[in-house]
N, C-alpha and C. Protein backbone atom coordinates (compact mmCIF):
# COMPACT_ATOMS: atom_id res chain seq x y z
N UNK A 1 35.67 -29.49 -3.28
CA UNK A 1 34.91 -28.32 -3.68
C UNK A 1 33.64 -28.22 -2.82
N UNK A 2 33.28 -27.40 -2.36
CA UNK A 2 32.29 -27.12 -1.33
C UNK A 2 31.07 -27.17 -2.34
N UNK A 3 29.71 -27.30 -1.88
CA UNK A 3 28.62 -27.23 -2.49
C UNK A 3 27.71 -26.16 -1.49
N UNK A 4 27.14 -25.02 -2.54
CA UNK A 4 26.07 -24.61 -1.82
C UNK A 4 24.93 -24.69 -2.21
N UNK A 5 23.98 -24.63 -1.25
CA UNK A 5 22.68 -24.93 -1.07
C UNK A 5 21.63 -23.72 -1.06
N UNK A 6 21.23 -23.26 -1.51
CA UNK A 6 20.07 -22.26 -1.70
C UNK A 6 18.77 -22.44 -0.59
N UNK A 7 18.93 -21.04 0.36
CA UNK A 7 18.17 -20.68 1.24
C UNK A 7 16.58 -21.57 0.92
N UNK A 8 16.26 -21.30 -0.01
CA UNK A 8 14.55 -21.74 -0.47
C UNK A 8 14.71 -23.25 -0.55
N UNK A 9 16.00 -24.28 -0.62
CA UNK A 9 15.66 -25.68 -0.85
C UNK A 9 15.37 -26.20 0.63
N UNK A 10 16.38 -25.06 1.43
CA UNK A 10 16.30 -25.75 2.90
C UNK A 10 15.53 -25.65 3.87
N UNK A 11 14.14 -24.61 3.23
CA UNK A 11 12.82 -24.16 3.90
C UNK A 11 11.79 -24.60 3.40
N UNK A 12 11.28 -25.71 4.09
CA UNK A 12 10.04 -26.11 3.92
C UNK A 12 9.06 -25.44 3.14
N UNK A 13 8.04 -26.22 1.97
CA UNK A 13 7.17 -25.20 1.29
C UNK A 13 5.73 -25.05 2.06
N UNK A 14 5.79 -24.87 3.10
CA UNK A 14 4.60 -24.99 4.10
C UNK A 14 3.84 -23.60 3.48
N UNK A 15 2.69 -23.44 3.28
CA UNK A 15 1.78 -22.90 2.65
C UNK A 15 1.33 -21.38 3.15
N UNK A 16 1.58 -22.20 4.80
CA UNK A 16 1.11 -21.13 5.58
C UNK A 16 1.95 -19.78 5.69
N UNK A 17 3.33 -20.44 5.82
CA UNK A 17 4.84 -19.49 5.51
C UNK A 17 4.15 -18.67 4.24
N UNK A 18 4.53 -19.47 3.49
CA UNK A 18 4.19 -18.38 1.88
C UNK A 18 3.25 -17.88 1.88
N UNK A 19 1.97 -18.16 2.41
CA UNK A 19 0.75 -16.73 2.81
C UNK A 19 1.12 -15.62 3.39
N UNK A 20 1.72 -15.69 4.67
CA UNK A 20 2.74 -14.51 5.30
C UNK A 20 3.74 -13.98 5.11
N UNK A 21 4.40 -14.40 4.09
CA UNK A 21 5.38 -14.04 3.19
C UNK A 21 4.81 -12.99 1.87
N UNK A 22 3.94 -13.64 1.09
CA UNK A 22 3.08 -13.04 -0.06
C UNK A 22 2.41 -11.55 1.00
N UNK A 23 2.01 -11.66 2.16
CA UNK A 23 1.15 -11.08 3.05
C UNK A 23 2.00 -9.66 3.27
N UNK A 24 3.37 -9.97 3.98
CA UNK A 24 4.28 -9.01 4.32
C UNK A 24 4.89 -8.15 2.60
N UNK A 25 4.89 -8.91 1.99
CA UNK A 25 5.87 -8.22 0.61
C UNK A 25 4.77 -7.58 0.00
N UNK A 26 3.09 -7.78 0.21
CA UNK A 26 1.60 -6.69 -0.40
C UNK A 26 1.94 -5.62 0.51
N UNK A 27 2.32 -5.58 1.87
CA UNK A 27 2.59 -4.49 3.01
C UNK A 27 3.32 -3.61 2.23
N UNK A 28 5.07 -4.27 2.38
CA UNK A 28 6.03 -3.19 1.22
C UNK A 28 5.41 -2.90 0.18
N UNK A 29 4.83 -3.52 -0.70
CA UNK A 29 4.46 -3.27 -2.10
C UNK A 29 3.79 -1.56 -1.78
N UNK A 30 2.56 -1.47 -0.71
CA UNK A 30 1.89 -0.28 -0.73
C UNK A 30 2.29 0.79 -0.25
N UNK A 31 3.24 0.05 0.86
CA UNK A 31 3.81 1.10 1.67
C UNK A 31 5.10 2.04 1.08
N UNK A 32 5.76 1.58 -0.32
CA UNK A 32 6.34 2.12 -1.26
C UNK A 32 5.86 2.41 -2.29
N UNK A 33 4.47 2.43 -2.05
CA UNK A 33 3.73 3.22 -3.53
C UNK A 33 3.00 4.26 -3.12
N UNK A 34 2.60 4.83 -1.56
CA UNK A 34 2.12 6.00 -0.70
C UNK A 34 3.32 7.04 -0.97
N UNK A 35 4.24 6.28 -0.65
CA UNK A 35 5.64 7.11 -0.24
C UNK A 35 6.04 7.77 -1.57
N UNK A 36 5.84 6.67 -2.89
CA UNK A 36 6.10 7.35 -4.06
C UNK A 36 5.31 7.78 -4.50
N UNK A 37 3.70 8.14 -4.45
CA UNK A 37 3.16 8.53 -4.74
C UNK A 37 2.97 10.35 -4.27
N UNK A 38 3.26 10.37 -2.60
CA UNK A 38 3.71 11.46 -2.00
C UNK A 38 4.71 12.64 -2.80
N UNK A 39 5.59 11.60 -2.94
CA UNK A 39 7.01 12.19 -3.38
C UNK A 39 6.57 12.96 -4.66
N UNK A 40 5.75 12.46 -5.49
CA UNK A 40 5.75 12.45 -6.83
C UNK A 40 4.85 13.77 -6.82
N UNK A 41 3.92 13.61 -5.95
CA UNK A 41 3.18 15.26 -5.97
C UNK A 41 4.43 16.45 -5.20
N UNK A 42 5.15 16.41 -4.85
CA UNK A 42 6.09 17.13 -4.17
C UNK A 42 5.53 17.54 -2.93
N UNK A 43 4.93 16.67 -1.89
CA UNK A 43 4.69 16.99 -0.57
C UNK A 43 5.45 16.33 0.45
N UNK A 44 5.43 16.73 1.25
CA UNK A 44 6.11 15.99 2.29
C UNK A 44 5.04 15.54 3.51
N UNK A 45 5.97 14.67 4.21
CA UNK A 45 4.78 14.31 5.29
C UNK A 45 4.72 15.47 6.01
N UNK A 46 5.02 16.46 6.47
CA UNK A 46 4.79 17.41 7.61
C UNK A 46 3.30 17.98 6.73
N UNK A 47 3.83 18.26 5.53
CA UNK A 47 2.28 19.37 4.45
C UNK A 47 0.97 18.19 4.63
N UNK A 48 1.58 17.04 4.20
CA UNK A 48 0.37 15.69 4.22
C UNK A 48 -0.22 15.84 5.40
N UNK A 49 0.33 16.03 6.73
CA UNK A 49 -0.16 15.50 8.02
C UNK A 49 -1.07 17.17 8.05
N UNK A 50 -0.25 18.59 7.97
CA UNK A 50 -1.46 19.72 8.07
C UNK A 50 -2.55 19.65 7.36
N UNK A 51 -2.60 18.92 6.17
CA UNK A 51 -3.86 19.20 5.37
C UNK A 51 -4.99 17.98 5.83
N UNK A 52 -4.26 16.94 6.56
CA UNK A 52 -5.12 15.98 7.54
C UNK A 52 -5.50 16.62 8.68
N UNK A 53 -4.87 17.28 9.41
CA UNK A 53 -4.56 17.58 10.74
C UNK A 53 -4.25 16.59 11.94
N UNK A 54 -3.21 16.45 11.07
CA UNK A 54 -2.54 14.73 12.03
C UNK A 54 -1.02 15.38 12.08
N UNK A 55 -0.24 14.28 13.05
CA UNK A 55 1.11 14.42 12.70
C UNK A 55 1.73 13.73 12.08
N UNK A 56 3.29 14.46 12.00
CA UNK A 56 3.48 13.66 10.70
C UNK A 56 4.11 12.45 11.22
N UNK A 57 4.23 11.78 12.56
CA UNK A 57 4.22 10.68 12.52
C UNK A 57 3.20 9.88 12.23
N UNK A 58 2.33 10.49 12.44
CA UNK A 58 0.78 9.52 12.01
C UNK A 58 1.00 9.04 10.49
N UNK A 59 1.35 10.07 9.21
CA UNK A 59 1.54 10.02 8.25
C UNK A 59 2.61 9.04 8.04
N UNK A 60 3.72 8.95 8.77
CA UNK A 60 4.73 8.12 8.42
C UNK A 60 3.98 6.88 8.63
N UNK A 61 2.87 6.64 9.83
CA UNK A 61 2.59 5.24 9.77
C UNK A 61 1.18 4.74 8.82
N UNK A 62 0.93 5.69 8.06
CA UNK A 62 0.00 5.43 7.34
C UNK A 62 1.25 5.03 5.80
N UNK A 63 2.15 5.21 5.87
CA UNK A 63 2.90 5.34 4.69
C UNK A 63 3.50 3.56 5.26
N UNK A 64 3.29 3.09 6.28
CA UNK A 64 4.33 2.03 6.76
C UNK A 64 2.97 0.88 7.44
N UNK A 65 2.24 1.32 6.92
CA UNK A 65 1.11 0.17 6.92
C UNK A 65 0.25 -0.37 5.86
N UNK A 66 0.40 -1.42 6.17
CA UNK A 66 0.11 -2.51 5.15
C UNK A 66 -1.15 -2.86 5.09
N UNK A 67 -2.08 -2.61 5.95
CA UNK A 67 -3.66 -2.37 6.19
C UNK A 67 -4.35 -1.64 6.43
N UNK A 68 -4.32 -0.40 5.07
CA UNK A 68 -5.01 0.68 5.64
C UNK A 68 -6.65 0.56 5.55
N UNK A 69 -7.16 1.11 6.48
CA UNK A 69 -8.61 1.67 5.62
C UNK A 69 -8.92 2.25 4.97
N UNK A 70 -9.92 2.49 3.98
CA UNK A 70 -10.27 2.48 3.10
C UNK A 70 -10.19 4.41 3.35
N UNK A 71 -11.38 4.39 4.14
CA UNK A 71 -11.99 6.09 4.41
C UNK A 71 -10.03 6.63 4.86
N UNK A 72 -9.24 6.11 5.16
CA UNK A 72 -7.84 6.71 5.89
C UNK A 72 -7.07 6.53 4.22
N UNK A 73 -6.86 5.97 2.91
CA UNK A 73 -6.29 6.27 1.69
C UNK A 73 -7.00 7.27 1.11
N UNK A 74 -8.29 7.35 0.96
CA UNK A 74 -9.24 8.26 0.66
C UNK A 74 -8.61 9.73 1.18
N UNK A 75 -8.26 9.65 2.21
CA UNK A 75 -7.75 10.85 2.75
C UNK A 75 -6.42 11.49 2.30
N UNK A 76 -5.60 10.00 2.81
CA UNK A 76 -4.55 10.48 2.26
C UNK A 76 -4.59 11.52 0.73
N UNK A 77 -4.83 10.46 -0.13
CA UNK A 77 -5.25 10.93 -1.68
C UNK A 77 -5.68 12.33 -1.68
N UNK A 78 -7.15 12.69 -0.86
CA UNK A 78 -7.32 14.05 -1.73
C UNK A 78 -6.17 14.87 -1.02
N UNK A 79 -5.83 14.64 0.21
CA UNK A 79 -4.44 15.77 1.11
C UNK A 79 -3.30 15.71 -0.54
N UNK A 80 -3.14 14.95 -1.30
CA UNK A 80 -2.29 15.06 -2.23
C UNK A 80 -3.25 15.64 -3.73
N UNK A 81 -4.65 16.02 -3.50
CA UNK A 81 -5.18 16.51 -4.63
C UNK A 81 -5.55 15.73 -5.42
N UNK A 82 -5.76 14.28 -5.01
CA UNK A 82 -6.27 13.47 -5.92
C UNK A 82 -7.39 12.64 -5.45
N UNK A 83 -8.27 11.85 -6.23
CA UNK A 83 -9.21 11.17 -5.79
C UNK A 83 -9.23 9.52 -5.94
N UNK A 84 -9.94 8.81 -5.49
CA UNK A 84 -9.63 7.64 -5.85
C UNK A 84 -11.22 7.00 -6.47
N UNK A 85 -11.01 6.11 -7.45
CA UNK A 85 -11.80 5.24 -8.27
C UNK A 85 -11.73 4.11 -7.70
N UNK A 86 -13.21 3.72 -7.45
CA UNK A 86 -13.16 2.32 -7.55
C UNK A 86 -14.03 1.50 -8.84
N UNK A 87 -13.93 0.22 -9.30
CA UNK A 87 -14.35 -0.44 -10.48
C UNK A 87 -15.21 -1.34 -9.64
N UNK A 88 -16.72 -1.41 -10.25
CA UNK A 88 -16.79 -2.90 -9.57
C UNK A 88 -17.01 -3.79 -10.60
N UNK A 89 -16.44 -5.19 -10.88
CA UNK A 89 -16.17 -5.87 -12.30
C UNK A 89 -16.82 -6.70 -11.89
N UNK A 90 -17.82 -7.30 -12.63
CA UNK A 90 -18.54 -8.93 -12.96
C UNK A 90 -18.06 -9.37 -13.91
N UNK A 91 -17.85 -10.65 -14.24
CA UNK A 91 -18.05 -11.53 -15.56
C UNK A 91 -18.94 -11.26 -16.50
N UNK A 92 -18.19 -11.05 -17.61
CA UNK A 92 -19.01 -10.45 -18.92
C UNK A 92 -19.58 -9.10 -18.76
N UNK A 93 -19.81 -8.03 -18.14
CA UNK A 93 -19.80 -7.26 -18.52
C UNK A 93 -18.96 -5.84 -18.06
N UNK A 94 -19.04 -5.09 -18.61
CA UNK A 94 -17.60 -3.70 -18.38
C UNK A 94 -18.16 -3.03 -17.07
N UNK A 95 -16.29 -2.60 -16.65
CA UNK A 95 -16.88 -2.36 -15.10
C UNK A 95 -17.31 -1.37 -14.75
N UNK A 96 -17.60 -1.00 -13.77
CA UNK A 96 -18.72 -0.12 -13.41
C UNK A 96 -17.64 0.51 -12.03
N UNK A 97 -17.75 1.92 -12.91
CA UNK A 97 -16.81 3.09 -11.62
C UNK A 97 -17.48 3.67 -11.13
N UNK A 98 -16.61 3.70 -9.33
CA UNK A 98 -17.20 4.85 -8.58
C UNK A 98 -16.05 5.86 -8.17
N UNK A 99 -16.75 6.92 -8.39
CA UNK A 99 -15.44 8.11 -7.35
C UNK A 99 -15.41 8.39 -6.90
N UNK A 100 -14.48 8.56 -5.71
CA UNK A 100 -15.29 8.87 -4.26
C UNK A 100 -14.26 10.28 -4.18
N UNK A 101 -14.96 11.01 -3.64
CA UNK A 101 -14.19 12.11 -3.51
C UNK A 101 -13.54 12.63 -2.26
């Protein structure tokens, strides 16, 4: 009877791997929450990129990057009519929002 072995026993738990691993799967994580977030207002990238005045490949790579800037989601967001909040939280006491418009 053959035995198999599971991909993860036969890869080293080197730390550094799993930082760039955790690193790449935060990339997908955002880069499928632009895309659904897009979708969900019913725009497309061509409308996203006119109300930037970008193209819409630019848009595709803002949708396929994993490090955006800050002032470049900001954008994205209001091109979809929305704004973004930020919290800033200390220990012990309630957080404190900003909105940037």
């Amino acid at each position: 009877m053959t035995k198999y072995i599971a991909l993860d026993e036969l890869m080293p738990k080197d730390p550094e791997r799993l930082a760039r691993i955790a690193a790449k799967k935060a990339e997908l994580e955002n880069a499928i929450q632009l895309y659904e977030l897009r979708k969900k207002c019913g725009k497309s990238q061509e409308a996203v990129a006119a109300s930037l005045g970008v193209t819409q490949k630019r848009i595709s790579e803002i949708e396929h990057s994993g490090n955006l800037e800050f002032e470049t989601l900001r954008k994205f967001v209001a091109a979809l009519g929305g704004t973004i909040e930020v919290r800033a939280i200390f220990e012990g006491s309630e957080p404190i929002p900003f909105t940037l418009a």
